[in-house]
C-alpha atoms as a PDB file:
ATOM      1  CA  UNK A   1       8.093   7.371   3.546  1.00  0.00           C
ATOM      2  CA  UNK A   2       6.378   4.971   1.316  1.00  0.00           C
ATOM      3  CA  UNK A   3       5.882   4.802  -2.417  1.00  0.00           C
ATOM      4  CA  UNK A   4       2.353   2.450  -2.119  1.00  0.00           C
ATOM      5  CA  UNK A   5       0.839   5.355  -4.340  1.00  0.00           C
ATOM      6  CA  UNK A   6       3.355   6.050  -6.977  1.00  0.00           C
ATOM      7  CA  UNK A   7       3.341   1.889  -7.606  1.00  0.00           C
ATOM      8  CA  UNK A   8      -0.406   1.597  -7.291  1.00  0.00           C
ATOM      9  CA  UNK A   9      -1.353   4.440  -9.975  1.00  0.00           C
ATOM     10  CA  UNK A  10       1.481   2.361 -11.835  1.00  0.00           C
ATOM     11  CA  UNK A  11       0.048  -0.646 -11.910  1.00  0.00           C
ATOM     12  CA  UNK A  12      -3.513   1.264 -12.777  1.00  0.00           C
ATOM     13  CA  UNK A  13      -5.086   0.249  -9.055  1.00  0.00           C
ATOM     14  CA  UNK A  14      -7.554   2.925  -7.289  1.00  0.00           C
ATOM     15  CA  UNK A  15      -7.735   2.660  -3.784  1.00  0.00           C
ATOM     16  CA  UNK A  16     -10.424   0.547  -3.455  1.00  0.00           C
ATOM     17  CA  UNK A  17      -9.564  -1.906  -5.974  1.00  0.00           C
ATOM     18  CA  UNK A  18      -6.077  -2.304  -4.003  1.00  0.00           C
ATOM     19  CA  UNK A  19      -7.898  -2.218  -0.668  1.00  0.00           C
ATOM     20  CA  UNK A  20     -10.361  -5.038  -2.218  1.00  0.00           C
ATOM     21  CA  UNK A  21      -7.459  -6.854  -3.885  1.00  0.00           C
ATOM     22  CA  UNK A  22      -5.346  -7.374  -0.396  1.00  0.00           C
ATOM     23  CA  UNK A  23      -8.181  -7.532   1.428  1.00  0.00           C
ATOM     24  CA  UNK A  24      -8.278  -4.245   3.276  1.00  0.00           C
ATOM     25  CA  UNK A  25     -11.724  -3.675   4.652  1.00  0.00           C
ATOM     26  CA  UNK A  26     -11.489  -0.196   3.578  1.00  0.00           C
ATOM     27  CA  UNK A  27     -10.206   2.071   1.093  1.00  0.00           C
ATOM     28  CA  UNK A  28     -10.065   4.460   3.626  1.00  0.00           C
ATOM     29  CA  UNK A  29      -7.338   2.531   5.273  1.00  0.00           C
ATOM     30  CA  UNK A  30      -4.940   2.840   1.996  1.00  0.00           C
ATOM     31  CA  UNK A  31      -5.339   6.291   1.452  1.00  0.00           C
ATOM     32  CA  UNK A  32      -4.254   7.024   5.323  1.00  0.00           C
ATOM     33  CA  UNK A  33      -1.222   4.859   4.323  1.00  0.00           C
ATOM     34  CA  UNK A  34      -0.451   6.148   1.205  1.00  0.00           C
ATOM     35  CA  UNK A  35      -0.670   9.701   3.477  1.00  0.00           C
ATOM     36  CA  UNK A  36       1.338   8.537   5.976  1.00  0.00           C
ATOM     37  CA  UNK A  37      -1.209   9.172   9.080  1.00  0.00           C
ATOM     38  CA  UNK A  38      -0.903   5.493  10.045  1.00  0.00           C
ATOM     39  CA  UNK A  39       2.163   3.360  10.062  1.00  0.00           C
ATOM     40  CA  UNK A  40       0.891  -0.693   8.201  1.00  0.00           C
ATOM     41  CA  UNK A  41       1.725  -3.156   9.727  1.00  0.00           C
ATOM     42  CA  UNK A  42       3.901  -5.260   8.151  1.00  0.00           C
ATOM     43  CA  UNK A  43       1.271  -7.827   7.179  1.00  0.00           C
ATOM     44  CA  UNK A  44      -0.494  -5.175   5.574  1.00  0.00           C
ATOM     45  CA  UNK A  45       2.655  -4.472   3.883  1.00  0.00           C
ATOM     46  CA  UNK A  46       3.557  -7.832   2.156  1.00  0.00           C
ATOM     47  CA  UNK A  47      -0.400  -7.608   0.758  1.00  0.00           C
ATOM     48  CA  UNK A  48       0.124  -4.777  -0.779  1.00  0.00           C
ATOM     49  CA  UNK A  49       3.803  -5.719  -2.073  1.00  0.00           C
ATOM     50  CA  UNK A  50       2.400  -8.620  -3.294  1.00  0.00           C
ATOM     51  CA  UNK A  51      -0.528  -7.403  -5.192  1.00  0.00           C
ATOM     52  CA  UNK A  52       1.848  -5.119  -6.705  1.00  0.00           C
ATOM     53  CA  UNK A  53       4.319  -7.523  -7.418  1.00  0.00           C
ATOM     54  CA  UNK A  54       7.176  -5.790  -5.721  1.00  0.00           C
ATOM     55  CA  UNK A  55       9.293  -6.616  -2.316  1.00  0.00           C
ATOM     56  CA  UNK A  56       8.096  -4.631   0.955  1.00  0.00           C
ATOM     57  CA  UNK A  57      11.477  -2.486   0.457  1.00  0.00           C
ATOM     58  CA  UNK A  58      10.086  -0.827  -2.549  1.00  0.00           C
ATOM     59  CA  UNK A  59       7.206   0.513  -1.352  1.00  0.00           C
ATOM     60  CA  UNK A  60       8.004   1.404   2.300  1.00  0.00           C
ATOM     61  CA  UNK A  61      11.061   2.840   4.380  1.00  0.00           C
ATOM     62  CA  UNK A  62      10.345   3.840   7.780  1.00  0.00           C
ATOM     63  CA  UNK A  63      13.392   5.229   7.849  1.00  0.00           C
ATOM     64  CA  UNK A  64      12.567   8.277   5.298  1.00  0.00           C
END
């Protein structure tokens, strides 16, 4: 289960700002994520943690 949605509408992000802002090609790609039809790698991950200042852990448990 992941939470990139919950902290990206927190931090006032759309999709394609966050996809722009890690440098996701498309915006596409972060709503699949946020839907969880594709696991990120965990590259992908630490972008997004990063952009939304927060660890990896508190956006994404593959174990939920």
């Amino acid at each position: 289960m992941n939470r990139i949605k919950e902290m990206r509408t927190r931090r006032g992000f759309s999709q394609t700002q966050l996809a722009n802002l890690t440098g996701i090609k498309y915006k596409s790609a972060i709503s699949r994520i946020e839907n969880n039809k594709v696991a990120p790698t965990y590259l992908t991950l630490k972008r997004v943690a990063n952009t939304l200042c927060c660890k990896v852990d508190d956006i994404y448990d593959p174990q939920i």
